[in-house]
C-alpha atoms as a PDB file:
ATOM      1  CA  UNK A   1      -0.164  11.543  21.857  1.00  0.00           C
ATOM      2  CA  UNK A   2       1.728  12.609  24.930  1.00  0.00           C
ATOM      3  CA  UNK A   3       4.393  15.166  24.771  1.00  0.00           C
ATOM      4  CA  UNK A   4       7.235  12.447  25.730  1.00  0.00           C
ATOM      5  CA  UNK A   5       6.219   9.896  23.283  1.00  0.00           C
ATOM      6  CA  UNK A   6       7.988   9.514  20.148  1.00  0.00           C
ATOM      7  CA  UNK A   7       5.400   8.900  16.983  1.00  0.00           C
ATOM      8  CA  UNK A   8       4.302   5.556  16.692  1.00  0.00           C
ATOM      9  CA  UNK A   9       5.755   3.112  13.253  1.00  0.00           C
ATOM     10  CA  UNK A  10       3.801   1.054  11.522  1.00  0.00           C
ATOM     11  CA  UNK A  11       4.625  -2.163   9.742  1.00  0.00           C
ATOM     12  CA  UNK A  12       1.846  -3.578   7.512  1.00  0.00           C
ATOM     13  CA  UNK A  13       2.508  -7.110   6.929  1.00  0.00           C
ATOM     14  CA  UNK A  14       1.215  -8.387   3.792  1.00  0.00           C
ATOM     15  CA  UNK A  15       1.540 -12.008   2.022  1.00  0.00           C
ATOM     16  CA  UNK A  16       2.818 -12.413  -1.582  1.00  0.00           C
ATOM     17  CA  UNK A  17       3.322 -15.370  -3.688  1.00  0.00           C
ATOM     18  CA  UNK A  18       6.323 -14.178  -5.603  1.00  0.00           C
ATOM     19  CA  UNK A  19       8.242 -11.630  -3.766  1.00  0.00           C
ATOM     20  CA  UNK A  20      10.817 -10.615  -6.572  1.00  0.00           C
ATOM     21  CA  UNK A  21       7.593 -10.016  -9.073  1.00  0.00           C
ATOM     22  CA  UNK A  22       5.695  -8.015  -6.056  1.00  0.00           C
ATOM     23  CA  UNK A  23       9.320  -5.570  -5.574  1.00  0.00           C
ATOM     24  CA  UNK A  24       9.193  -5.072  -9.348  1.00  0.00           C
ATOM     25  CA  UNK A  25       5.733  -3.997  -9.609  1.00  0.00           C
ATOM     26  CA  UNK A  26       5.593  -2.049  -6.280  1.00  0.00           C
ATOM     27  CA  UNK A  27       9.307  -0.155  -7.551  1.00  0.00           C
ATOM     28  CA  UNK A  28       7.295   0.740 -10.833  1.00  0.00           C
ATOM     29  CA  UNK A  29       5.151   2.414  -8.978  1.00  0.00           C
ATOM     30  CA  UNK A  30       8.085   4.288  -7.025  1.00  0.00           C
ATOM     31  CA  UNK A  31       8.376   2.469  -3.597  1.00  0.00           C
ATOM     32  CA  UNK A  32      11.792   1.684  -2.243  1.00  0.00           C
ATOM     33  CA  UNK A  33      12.850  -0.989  -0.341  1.00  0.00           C
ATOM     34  CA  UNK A  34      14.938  -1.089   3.150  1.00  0.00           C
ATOM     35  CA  UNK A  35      17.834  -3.647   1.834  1.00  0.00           C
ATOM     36  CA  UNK A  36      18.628  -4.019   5.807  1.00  0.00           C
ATOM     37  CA  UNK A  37      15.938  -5.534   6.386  1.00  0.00           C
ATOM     38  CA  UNK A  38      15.082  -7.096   2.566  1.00  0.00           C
ATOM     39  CA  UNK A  39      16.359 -10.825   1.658  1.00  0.00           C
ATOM     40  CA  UNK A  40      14.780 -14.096  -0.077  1.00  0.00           C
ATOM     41  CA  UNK A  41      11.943 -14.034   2.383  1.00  0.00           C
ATOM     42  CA  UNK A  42      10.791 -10.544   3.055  1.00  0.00           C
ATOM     43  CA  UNK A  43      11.177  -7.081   1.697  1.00  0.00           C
ATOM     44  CA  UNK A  44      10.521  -3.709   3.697  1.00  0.00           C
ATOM     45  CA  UNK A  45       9.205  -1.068   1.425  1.00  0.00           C
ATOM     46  CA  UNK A  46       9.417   2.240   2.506  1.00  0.00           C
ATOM     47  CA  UNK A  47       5.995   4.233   2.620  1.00  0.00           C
ATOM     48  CA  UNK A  48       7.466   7.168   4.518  1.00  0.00           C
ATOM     49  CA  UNK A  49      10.108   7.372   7.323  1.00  0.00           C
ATOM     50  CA  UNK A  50       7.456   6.033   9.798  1.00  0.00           C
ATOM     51  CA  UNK A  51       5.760   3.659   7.931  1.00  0.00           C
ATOM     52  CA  UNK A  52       6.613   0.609   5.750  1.00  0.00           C
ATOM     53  CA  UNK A  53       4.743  -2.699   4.382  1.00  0.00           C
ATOM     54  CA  UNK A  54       5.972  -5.548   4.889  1.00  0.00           C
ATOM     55  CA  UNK A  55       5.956  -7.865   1.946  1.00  0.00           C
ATOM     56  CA  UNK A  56       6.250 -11.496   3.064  1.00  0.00           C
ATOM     57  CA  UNK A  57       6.632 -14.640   1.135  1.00  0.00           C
ATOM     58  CA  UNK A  58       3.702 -16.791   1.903  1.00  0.00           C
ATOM     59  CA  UNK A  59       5.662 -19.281   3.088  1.00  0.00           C
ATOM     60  CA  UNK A  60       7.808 -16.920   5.911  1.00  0.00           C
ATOM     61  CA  UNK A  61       4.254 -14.961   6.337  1.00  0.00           C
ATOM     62  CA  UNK A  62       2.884 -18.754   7.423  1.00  0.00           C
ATOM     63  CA  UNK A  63       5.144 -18.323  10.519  1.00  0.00           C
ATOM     64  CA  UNK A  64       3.945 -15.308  12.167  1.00  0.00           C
ATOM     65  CA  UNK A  65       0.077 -16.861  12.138  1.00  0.00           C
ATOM     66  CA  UNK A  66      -1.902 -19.259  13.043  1.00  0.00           C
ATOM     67  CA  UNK A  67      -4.861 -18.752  10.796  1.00  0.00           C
ATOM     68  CA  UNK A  68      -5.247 -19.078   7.128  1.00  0.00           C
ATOM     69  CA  UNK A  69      -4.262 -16.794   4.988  1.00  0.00           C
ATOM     70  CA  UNK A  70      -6.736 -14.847   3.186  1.00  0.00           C
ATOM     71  CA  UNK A  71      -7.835 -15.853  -0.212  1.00  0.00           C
ATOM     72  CA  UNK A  72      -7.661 -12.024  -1.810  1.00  0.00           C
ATOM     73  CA  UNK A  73      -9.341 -13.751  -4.976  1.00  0.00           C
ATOM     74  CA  UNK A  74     -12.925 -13.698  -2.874  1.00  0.00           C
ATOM     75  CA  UNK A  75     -12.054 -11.515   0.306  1.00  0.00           C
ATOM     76  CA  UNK A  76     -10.537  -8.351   1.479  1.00  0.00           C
ATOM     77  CA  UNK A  77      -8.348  -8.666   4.208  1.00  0.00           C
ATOM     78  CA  UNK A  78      -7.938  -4.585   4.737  1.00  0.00           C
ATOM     79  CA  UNK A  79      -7.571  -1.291   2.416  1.00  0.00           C
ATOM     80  CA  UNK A  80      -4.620  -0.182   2.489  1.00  0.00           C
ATOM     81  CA  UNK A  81      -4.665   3.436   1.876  1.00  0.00           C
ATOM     82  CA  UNK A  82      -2.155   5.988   0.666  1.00  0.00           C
ATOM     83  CA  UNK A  83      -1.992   9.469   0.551  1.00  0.00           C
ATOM     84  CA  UNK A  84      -0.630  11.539  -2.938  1.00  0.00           C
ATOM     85  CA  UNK A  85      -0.162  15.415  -3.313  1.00  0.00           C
ATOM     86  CA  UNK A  86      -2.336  16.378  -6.071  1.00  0.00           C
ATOM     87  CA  UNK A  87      -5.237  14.180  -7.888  1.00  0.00           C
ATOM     88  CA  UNK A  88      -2.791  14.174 -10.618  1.00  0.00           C
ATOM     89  CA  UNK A  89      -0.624  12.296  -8.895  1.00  0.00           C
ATOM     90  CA  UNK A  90      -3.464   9.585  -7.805  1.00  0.00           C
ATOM     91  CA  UNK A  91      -4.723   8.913 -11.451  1.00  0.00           C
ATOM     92  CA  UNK A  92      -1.060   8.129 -12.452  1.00  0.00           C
ATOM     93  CA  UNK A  93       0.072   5.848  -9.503  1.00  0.00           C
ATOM     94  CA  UNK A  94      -2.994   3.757 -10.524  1.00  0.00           C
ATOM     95  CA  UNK A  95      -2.425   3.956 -13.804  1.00  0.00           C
ATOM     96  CA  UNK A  96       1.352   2.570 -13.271  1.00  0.00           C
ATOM     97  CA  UNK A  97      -0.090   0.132 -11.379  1.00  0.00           C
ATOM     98  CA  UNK A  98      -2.616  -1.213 -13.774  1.00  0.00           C
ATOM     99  CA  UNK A  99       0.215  -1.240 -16.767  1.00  0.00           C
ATOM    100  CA  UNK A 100       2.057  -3.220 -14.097  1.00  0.00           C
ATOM    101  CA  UNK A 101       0.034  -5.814 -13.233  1.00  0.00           C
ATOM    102  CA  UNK A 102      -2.291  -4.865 -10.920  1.00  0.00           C
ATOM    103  CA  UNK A 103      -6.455  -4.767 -11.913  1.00  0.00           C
ATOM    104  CA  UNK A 104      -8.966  -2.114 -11.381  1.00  0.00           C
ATOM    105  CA  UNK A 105     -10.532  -1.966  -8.117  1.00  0.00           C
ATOM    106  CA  UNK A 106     -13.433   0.660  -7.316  1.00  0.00           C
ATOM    107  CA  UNK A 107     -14.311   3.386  -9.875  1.00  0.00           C
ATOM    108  CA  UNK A 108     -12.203   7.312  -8.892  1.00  0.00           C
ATOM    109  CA  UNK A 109     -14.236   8.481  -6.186  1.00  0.00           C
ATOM    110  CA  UNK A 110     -14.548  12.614  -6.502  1.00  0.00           C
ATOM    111  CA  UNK A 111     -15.944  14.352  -3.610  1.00  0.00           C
ATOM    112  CA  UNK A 112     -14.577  17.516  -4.567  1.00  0.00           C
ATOM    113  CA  UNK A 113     -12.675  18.447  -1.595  1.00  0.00           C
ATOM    114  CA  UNK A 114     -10.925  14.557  -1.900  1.00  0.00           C
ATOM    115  CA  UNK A 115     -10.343  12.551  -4.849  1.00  0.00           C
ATOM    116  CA  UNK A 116      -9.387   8.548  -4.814  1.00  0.00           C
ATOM    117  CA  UNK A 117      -9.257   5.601  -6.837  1.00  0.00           C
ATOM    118  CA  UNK A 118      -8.361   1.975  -6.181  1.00  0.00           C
ATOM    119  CA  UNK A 119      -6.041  -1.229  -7.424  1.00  0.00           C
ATOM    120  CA  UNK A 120      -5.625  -4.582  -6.619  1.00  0.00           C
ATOM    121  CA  UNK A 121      -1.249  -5.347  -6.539  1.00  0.00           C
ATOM    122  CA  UNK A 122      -0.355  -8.684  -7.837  1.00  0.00           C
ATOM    123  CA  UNK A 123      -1.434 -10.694  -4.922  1.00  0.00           C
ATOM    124  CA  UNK A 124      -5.152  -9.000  -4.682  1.00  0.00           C
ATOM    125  CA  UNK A 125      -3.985  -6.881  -2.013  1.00  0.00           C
ATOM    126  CA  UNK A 126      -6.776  -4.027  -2.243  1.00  0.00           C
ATOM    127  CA  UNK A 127      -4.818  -0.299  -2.431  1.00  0.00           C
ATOM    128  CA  UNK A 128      -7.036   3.072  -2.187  1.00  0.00           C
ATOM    129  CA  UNK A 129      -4.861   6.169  -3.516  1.00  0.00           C
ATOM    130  CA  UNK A 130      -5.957   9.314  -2.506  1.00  0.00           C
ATOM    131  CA  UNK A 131      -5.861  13.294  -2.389  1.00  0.00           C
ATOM    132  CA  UNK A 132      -7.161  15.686  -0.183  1.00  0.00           C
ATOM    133  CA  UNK A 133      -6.992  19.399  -0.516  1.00  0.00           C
ATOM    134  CA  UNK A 134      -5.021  20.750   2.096  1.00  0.00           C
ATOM    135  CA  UNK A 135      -7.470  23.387   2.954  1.00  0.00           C
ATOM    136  CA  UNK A 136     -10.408  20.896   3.865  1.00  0.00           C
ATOM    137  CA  UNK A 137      -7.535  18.779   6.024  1.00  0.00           C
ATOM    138  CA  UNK A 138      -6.710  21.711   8.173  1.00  0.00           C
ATOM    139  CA  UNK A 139     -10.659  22.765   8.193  1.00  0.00           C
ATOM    140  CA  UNK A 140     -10.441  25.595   6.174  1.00  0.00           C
ATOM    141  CA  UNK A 141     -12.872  24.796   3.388  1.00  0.00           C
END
């Protein structure tokens, strides 16, 4: 990135067949939502202050594509990854989601220096939660 370029946002745009019951489950699991830009056909949940998901009614997703929507019952549209502090924190954010709602993905993934796990949210959407020890991120090992 150049010096005189401002970091890049990212907006992950997702499709959800019932967006009140996908801002419950995501909130038990700690996300907040942007209520400027959060009504009956989208909600912008707040991953950090440069990145947020999107989560669009199915019908209001429809709009912004021409192409079917994926059926996350047989397919995987992306894995959408998130980082946690501590491996602690990983096993309970999938936890929470489970007890929410959500299903089991892949089986917790140890590689020693990085620890992850996976859920499916409500709509199949395919979430990896992970750690990394800072000391292997900087190249320390």
């Amino acid at each position: 990135m150049t010096a005189n370029r401002s970091p890049r946002m990212i907006f992950v745009n997702l499709s959800v067949r019932d967006l009140k019951r996908s801002m419950e489950f995501f909130s038990r699991l700690g996300f907040e939502f942007n209520p400027q830009f959060t009504d009956e056909k989208a909600a912008c949940m707040i991953i950090s202050e440069q990145a947020f998901v999107m989560l669009l009614a199915e019908p209001f997703f429809k709009t912004f594509t021409k192409n079917k929507i994926c059926d996350t019952s047989t397919q995987t549209e992306g894995l959408f990854a998130l980082s946690c502090s501590s491996r602690a924190e990983v096993e309970q954010l999938v936890k929470t989601a489970i007890a929410a709602g959500g299903k089991p993905a892949m089986e917790p993934q140890d590689q020693g220096f990085m620890y992850g796990w996976s859920f499916y949210d409500l709509d199949g959407h395919h979430w990896e939660v992970m750690w990394m020890d800072p000391k292997a991120a900087a190249g320390q090992q």
